[in-house]
PDB file of N, CA and C in Angstrom:
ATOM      1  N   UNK A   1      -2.041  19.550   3.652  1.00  0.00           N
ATOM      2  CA  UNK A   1      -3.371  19.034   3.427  1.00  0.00           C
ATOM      3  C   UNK A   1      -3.517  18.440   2.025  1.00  0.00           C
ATOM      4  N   UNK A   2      -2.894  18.650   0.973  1.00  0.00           N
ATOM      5  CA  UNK A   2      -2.594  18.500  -0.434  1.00  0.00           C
ATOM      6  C   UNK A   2      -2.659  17.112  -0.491  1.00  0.00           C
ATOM      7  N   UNK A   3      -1.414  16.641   0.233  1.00  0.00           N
ATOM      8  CA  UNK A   3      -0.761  15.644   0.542  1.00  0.00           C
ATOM      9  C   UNK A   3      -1.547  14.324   0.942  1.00  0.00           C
ATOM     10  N   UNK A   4      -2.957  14.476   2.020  1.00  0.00           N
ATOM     11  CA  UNK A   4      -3.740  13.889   1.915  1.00  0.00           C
ATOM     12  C   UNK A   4      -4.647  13.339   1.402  1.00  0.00           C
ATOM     13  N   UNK A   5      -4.759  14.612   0.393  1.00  0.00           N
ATOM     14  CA  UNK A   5      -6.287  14.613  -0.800  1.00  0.00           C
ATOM     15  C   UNK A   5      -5.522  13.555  -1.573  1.00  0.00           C
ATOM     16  N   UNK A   6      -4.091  13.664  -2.000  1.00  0.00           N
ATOM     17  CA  UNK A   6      -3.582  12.985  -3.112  1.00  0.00           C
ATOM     18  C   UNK A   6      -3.628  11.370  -2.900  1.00  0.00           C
ATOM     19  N   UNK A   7      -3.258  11.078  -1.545  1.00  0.00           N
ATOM     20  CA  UNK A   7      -3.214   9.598  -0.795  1.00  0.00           C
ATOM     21  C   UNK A   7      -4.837   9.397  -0.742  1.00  0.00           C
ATOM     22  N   UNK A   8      -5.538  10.127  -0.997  1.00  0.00           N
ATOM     23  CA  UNK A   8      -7.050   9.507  -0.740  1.00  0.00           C
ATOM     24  C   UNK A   8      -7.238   9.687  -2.269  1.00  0.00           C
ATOM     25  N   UNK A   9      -6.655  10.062  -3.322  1.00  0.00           N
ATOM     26  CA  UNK A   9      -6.863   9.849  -5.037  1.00  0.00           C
ATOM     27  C   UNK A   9      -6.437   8.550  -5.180  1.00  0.00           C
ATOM     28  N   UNK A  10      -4.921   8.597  -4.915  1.00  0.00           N
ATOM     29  CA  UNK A  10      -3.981   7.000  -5.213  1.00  0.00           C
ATOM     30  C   UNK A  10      -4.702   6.044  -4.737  1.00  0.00           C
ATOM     31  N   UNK A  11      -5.575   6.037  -3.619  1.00  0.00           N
ATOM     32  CA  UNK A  11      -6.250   5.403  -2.913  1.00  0.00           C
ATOM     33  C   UNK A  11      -7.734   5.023  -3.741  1.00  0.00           C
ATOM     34  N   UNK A  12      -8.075   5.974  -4.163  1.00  0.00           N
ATOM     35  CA  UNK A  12      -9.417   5.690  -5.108  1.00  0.00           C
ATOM     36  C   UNK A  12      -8.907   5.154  -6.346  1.00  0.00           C
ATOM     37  N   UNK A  13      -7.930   5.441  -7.024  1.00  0.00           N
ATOM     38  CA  UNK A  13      -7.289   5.297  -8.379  1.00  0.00           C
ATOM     39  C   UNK A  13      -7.489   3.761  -7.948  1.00  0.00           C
ATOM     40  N   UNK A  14      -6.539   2.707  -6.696  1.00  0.00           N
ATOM     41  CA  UNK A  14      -6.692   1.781  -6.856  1.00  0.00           C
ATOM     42  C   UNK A  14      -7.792   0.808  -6.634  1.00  0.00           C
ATOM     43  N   UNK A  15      -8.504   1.880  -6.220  1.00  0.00           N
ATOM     44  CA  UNK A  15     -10.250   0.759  -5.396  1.00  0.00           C
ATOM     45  C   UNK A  15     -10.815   0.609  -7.107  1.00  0.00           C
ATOM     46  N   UNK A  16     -10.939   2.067  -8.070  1.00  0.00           N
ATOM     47  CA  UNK A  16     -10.876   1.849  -9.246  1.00  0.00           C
ATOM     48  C   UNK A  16     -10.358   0.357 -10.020  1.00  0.00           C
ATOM     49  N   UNK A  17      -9.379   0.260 -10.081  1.00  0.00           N
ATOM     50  CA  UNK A  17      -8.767  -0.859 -10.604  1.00  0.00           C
ATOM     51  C   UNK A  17      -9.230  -2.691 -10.289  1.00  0.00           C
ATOM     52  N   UNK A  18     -10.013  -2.442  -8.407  1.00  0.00           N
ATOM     53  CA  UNK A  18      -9.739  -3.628  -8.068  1.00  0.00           C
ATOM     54  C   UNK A  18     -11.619  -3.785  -8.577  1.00  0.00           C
ATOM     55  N   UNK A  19     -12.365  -2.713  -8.496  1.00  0.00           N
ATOM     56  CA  UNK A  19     -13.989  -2.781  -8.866  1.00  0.00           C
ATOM     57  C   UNK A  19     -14.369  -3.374  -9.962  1.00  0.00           C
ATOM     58  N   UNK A  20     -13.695  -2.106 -11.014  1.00  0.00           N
ATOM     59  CA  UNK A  20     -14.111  -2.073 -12.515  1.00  0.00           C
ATOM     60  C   UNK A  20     -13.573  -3.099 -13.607  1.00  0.00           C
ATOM     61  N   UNK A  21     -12.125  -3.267 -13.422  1.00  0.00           N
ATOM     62  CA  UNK A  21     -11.441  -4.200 -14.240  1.00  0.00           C
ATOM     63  C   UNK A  21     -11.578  -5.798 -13.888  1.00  0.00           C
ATOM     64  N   UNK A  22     -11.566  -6.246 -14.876  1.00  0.00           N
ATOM     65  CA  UNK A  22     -11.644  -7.575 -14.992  1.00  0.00           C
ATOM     66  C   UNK A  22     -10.341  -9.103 -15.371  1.00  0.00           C
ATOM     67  N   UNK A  23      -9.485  -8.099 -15.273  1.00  0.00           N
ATOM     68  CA  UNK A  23      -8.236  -8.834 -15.646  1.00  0.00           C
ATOM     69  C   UNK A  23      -8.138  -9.020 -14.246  1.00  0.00           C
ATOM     70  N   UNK A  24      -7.042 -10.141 -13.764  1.00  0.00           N
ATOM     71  CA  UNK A  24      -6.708 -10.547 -12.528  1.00  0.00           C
ATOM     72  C   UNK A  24      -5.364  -9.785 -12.094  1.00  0.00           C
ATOM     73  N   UNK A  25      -4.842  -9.771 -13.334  1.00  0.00           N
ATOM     74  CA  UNK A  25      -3.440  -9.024 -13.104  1.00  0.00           C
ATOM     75  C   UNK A  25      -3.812  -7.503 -12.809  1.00  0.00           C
ATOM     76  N   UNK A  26      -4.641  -7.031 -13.604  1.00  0.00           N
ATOM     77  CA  UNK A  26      -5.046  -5.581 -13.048  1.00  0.00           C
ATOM     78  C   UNK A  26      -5.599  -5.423 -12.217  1.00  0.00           C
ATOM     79  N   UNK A  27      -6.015  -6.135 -11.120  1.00  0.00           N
ATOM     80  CA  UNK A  27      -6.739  -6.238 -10.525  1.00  0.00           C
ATOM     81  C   UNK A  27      -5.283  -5.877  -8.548  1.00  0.00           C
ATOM     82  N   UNK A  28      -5.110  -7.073  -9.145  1.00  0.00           N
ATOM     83  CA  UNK A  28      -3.461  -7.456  -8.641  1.00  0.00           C
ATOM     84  C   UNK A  28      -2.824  -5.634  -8.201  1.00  0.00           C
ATOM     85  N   UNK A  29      -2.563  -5.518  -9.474  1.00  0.00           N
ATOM     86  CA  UNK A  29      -2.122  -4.218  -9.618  1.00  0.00           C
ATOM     87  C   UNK A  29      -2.856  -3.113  -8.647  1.00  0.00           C
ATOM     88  N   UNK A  30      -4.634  -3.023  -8.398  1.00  0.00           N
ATOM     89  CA  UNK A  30      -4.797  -2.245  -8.118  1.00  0.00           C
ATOM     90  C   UNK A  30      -5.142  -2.297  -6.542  1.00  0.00           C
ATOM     91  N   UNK A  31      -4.902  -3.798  -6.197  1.00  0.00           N
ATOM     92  CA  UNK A  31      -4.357  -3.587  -4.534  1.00  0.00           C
ATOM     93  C   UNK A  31      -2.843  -3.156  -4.400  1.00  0.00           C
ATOM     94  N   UNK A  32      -2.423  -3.324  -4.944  1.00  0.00           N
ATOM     95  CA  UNK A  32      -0.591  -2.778  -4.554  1.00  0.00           C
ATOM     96  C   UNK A  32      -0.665  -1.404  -4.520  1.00  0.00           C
ATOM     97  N   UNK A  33      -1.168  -1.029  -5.457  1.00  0.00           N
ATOM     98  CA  UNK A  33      -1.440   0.553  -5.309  1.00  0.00           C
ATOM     99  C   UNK A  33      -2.288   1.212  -4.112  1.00  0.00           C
ATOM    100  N   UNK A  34      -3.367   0.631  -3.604  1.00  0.00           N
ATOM    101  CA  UNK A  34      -3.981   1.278  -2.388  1.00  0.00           C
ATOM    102  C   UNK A  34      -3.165   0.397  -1.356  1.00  0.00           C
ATOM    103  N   UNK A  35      -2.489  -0.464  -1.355  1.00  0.00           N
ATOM    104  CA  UNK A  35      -1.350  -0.706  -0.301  1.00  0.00           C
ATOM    105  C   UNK A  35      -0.710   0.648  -0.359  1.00  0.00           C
ATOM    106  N   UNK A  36       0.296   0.893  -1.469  1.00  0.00           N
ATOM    107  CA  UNK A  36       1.269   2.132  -1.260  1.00  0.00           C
ATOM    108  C   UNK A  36       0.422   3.509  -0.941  1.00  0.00           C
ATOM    109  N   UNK A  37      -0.696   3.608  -1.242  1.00  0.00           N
ATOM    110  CA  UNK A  37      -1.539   5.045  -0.681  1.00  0.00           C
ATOM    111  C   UNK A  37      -1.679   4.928   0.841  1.00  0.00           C
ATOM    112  N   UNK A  38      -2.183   3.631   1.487  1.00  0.00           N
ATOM    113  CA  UNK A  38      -2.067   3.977   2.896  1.00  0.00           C
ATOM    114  C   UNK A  38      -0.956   3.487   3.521  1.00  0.00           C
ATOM    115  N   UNK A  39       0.348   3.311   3.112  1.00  0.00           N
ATOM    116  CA  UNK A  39       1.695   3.888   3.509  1.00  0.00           C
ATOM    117  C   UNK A  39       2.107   4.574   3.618  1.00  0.00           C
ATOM    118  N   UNK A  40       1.835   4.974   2.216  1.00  0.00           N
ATOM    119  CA  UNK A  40       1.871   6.946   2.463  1.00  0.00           C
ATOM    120  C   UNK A  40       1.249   7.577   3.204  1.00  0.00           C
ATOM    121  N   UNK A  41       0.293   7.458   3.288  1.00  0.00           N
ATOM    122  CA  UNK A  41      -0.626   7.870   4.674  1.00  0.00           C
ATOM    123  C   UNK A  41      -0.154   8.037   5.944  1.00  0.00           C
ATOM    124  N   UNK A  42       0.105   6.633   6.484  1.00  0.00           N
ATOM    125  CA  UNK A  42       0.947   6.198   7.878  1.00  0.00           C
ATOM    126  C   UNK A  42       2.160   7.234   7.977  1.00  0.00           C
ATOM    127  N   UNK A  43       3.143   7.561   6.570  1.00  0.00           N
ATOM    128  CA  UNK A  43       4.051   8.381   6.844  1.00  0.00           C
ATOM    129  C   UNK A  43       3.920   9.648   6.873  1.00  0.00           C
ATOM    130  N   UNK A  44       2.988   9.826   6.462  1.00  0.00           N
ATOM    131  CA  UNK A  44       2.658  11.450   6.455  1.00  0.00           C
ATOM    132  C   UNK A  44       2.057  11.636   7.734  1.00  0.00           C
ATOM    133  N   UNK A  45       1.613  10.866   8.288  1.00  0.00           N
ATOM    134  CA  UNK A  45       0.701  11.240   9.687  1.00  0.00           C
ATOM    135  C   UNK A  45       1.551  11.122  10.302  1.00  0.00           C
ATOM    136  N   UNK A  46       2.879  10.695  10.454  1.00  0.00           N
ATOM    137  CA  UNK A  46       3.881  10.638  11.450  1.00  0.00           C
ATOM    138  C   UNK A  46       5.097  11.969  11.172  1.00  0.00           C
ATOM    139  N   UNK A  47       4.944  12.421  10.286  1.00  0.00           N
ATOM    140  CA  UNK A  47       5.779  13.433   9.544  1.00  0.00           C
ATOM    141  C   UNK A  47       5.756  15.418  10.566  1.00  0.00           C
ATOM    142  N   UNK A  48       6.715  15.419  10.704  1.00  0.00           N
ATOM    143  CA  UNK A  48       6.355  16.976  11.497  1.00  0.00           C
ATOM    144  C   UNK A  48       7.906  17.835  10.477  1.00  0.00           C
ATOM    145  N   UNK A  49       6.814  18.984  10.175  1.00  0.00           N
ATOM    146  CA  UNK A  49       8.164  20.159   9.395  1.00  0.00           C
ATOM    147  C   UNK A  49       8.522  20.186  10.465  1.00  0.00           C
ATOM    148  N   UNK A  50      10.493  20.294  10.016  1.00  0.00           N
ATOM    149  CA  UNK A  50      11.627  20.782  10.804  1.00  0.00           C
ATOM    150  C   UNK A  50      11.557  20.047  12.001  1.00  0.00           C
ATOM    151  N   UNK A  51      10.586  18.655  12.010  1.00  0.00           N
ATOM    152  CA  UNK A  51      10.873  17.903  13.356  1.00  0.00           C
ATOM    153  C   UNK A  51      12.453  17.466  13.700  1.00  0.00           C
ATOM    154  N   UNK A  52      12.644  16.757  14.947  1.00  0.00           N
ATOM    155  CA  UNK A  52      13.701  16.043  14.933  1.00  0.00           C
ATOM    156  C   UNK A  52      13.672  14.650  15.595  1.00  0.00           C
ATOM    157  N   UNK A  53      14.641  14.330  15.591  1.00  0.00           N
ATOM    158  CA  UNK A  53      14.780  12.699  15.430  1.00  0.00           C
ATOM    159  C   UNK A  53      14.806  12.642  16.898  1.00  0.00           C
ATOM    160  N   UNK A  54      14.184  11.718  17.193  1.00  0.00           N
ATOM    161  CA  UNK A  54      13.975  11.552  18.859  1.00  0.00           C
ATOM    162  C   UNK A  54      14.898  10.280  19.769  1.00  0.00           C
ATOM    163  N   UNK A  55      16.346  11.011  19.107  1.00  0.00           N
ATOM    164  CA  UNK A  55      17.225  10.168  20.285  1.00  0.00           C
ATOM    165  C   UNK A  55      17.645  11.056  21.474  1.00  0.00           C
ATOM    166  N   UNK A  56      17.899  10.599  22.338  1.00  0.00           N
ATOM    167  CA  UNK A  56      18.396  10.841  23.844  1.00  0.00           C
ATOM    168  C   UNK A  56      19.994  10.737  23.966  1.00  0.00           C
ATOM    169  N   UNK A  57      20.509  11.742  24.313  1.00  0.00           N
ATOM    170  CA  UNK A  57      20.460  13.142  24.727  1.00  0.00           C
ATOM    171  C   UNK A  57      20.415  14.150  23.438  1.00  0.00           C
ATOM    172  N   UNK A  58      19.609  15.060  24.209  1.00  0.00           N
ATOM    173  CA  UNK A  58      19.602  16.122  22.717  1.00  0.00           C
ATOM    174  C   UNK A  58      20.776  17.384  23.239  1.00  0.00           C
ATOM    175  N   UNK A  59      21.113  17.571  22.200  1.00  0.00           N
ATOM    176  CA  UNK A  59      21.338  19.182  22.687  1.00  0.00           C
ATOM    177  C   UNK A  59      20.528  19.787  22.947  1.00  0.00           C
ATOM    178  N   UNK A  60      21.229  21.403  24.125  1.00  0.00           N
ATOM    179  CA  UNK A  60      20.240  21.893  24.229  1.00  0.00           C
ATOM    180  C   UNK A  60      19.656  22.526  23.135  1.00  0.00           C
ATOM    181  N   UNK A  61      20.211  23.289  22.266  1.00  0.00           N
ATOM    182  CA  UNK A  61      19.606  24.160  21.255  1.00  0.00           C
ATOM    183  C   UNK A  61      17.850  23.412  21.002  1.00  0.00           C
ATOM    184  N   UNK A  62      18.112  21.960  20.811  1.00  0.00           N
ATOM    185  CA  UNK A  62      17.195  21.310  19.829  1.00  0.00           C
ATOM    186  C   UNK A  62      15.777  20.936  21.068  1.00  0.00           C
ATOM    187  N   UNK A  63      16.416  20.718  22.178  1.00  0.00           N
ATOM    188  CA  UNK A  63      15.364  20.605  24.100  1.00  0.00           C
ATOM    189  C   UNK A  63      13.752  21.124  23.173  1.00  0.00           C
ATOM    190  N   UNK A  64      13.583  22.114  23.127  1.00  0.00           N
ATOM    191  CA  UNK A  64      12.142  22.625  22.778  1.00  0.00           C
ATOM    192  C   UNK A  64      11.797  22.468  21.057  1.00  0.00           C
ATOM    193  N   UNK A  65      12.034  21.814  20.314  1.00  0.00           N
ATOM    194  CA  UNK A  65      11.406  21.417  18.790  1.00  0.00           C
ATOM    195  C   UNK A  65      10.754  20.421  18.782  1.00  0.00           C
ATOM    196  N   UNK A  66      10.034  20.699  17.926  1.00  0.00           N
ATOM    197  CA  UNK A  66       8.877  19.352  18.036  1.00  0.00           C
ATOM    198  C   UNK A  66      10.095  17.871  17.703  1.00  0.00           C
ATOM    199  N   UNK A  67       9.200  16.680  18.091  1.00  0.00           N
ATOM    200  CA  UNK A  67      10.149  15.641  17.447  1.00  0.00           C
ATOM    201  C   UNK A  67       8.871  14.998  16.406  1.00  0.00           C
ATOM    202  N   UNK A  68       9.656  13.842  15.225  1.00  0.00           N
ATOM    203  CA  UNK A  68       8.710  12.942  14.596  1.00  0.00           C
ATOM    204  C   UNK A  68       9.022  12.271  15.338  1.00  0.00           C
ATOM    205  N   UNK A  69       7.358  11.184  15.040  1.00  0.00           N
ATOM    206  CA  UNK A  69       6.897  10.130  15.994  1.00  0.00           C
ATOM    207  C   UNK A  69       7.280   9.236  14.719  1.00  0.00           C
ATOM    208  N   UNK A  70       8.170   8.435  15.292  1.00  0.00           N
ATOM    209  CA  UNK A  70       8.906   7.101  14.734  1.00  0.00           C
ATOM    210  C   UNK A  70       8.100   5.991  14.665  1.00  0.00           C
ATOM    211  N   UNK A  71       6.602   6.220  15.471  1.00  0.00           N
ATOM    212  CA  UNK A  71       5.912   4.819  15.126  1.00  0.00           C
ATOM    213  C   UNK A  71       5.165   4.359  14.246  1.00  0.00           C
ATOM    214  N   UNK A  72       4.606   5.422  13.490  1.00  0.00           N
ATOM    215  CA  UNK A  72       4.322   5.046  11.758  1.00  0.00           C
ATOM    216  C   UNK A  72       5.396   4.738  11.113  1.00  0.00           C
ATOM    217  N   UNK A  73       6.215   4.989  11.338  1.00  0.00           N
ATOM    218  CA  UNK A  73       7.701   4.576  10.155  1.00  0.00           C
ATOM    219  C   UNK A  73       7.934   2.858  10.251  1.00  0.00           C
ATOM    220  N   UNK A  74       8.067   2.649  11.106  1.00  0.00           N
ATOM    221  CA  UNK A  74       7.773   1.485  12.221  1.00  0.00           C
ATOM    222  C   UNK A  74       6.897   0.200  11.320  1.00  0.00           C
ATOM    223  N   UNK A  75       5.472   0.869  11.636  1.00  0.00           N
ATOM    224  CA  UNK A  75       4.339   0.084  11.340  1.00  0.00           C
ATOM    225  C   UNK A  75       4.356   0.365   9.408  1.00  0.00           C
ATOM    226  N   UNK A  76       4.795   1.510   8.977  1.00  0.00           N
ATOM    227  CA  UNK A  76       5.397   1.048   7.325  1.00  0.00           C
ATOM    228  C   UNK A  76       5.689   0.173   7.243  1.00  0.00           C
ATOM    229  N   UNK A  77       7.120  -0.209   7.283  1.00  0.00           N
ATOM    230  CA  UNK A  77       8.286  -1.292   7.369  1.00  0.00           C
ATOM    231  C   UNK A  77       7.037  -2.261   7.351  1.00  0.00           C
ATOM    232  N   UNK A  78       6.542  -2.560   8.547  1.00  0.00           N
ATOM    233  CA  UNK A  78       5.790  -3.818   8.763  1.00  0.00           C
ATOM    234  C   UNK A  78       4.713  -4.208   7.915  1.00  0.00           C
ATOM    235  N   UNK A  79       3.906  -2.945   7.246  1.00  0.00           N
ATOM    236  CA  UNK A  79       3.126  -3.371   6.193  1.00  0.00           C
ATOM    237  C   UNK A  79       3.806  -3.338   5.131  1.00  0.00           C
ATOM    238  N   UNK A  80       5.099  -2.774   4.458  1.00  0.00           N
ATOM    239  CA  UNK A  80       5.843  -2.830   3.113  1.00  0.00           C
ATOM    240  C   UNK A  80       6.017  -4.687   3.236  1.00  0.00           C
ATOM    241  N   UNK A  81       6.496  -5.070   4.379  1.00  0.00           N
ATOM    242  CA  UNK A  81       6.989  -6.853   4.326  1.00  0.00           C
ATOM    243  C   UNK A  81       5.209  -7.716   4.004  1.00  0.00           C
ATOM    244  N   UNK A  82       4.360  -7.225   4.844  1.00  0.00           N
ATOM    245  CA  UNK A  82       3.203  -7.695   4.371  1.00  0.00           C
ATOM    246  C   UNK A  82       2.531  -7.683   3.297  1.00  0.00           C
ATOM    247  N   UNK A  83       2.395  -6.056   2.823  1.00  0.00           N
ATOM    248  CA  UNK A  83       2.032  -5.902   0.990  1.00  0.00           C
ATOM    249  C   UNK A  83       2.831  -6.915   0.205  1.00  0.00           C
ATOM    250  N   UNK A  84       4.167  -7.445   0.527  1.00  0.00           N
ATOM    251  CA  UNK A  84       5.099  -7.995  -0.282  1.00  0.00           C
ATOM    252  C   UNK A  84       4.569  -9.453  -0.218  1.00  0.00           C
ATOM    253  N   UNK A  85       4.055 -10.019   0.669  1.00  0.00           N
ATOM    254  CA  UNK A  85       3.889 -11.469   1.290  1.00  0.00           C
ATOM    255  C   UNK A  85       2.643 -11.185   0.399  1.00  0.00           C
ATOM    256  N   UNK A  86       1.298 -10.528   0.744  1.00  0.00           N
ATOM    257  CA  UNK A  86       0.240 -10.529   0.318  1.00  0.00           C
ATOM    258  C   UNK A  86       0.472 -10.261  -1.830  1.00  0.00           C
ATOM    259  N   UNK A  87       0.742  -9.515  -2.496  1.00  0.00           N
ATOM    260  CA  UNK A  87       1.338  -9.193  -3.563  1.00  0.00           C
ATOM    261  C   UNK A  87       2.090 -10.909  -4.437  1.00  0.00           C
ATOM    262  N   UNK A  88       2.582 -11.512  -3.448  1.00  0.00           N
ATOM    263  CA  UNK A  88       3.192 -12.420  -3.833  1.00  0.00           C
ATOM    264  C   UNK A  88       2.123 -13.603  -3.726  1.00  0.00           C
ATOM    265  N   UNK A  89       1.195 -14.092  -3.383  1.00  0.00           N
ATOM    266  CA  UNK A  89       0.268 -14.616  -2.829  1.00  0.00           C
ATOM    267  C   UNK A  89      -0.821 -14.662  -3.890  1.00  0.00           C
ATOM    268  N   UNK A  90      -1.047 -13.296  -4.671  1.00  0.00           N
ATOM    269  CA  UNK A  90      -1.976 -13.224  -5.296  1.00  0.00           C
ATOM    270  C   UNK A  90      -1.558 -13.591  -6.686  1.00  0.00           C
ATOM    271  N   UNK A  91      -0.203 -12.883  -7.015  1.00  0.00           N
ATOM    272  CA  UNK A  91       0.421 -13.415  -8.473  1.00  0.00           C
ATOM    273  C   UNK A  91       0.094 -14.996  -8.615  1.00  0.00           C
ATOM    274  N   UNK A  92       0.530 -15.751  -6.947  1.00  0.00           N
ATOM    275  CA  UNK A  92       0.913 -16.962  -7.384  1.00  0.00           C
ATOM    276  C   UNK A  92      -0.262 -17.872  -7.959  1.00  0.00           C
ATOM    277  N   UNK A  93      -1.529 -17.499  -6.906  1.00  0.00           N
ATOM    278  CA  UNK A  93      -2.986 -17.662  -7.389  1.00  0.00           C
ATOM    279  C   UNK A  93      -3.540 -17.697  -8.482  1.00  0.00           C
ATOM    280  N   UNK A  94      -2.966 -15.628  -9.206  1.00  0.00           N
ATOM    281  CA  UNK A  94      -3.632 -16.127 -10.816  1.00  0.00           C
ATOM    282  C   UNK A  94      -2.731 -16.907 -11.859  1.00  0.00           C
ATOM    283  N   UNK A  95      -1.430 -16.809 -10.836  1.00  0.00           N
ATOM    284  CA  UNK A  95      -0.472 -18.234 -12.527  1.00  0.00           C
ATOM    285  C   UNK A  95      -1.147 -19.040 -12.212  1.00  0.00           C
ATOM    286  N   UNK A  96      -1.861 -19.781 -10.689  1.00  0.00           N
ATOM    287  CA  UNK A  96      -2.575 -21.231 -10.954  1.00  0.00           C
ATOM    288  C   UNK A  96      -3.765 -20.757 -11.899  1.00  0.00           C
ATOM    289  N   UNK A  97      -4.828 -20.335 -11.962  1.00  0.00           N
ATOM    290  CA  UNK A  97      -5.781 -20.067 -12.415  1.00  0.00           C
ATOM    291  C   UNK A  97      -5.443 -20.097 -14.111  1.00  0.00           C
ATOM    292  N   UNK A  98      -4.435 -19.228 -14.364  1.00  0.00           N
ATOM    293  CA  UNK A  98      -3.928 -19.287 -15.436  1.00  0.00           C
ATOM    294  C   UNK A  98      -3.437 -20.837 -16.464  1.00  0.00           C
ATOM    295  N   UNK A  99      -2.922 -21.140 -15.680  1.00  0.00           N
ATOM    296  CA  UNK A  99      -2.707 -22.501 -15.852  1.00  0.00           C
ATOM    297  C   UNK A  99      -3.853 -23.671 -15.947  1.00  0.00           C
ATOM    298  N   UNK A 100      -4.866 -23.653 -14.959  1.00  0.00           N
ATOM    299  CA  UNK A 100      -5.878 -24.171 -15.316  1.00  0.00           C
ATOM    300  C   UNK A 100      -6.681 -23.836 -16.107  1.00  0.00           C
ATOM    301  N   UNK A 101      -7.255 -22.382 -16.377  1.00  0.00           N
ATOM    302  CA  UNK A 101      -7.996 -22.039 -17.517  1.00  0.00           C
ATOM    303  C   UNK A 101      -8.206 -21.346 -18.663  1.00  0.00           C
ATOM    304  N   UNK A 102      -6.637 -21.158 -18.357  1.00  0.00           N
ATOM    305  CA  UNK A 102      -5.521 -20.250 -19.704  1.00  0.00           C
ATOM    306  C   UNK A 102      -6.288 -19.004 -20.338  1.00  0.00           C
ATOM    307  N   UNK A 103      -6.645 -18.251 -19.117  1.00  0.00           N
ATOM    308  CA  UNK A 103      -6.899 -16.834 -19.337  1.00  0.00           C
ATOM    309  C   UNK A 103      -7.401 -15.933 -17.576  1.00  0.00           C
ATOM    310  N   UNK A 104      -6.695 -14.841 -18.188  1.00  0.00           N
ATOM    311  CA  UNK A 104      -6.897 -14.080 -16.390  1.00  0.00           C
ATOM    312  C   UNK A 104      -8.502 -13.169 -16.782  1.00  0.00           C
ATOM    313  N   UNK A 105      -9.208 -13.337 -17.479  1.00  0.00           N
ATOM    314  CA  UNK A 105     -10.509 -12.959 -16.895  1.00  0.00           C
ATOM    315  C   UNK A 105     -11.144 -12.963 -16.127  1.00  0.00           C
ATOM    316  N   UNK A 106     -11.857 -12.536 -15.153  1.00  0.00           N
ATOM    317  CA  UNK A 106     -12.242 -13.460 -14.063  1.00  0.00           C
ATOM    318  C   UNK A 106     -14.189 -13.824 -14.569  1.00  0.00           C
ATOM    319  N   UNK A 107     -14.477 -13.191 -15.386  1.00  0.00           N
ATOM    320  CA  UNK A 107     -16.150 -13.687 -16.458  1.00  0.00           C
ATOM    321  C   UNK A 107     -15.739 -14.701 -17.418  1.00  0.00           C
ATOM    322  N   UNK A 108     -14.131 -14.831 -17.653  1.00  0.00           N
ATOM    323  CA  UNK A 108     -14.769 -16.643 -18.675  1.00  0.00           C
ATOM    324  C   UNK A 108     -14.231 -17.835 -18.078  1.00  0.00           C
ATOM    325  N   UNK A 109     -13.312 -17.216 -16.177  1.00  0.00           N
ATOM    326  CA  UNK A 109     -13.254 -18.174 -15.485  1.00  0.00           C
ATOM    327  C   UNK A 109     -14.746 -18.952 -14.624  1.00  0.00           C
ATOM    328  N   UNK A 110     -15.320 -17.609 -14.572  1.00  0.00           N
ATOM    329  CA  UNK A 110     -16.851 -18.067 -13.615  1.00  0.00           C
ATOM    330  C   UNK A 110     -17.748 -18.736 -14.681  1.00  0.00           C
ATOM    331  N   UNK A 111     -17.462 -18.735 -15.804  1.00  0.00           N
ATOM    332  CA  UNK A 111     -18.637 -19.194 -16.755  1.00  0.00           C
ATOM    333  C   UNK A 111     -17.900 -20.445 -17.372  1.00  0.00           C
ATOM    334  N   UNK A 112     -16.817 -21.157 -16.967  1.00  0.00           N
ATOM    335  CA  UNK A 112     -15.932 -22.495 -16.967  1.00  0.00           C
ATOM    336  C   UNK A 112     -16.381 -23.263 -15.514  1.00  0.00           C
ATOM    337  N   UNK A 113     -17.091 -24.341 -16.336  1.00  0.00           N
ATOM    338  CA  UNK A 113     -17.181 -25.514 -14.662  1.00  0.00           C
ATOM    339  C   UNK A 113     -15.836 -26.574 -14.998  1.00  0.00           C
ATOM    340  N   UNK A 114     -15.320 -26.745 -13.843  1.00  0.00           N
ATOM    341  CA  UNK A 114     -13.731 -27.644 -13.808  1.00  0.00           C
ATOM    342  C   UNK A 114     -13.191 -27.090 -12.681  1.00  0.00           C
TER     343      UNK A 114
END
């Protein structure tokens, strides 16, 4: 249960970052971080103590143990390639911004007409 509270901190830590701060890069920063909190999430909800790996045929010994469910691990993978696409997307945004108004503020970009 620990484990959850902490993914719902990392998770606030970054809503923190994307609210309060005003840099673009920190900002940047503080979606990547509530990306990796609900990854962690996905894996922990798929996670079983002393599970086992659910290939076919088992021995018998192993017939009655719980197994992990492989389909959060799965749907990780698929959001780690997306955080990466999205992450990359946003850098590229504030170098333009940067470039046009040679500062990542986002209060002395809104108060610049161009």
């Amino acid at each position: 249960m620990i484990l959850f509270i902490l993914c719902f901190v990392l998770f606030m830590v970054g809503l923190y970052g994307v609210i309060i701060k005003r840099n673009l890069i920190k900002i940047i920063i503080g979606v990547a971080i509530m990306e990796y909190s609900v990854n962690l999430f996905l894996i922990l909800i798929g996670y079983v103590n002393e599970g086992n790996v659910p290939i076919l045929p088992l021995p018998e010994a192993l017939v009655n143990k719980p197994f992990v469910d492989p389909l959060p691990q799965a749907l990780v993978l698929t959001a780690i390639v997306i955080g990466l696409a999205t992450t990359a997307m946003l850098l590229s945004i504030a170098i333009r911004l940067y470039r046009k108004y040679g500062t990542f503020n986002i209060r002395k970009i809104n108060s610049l007409k161009g």
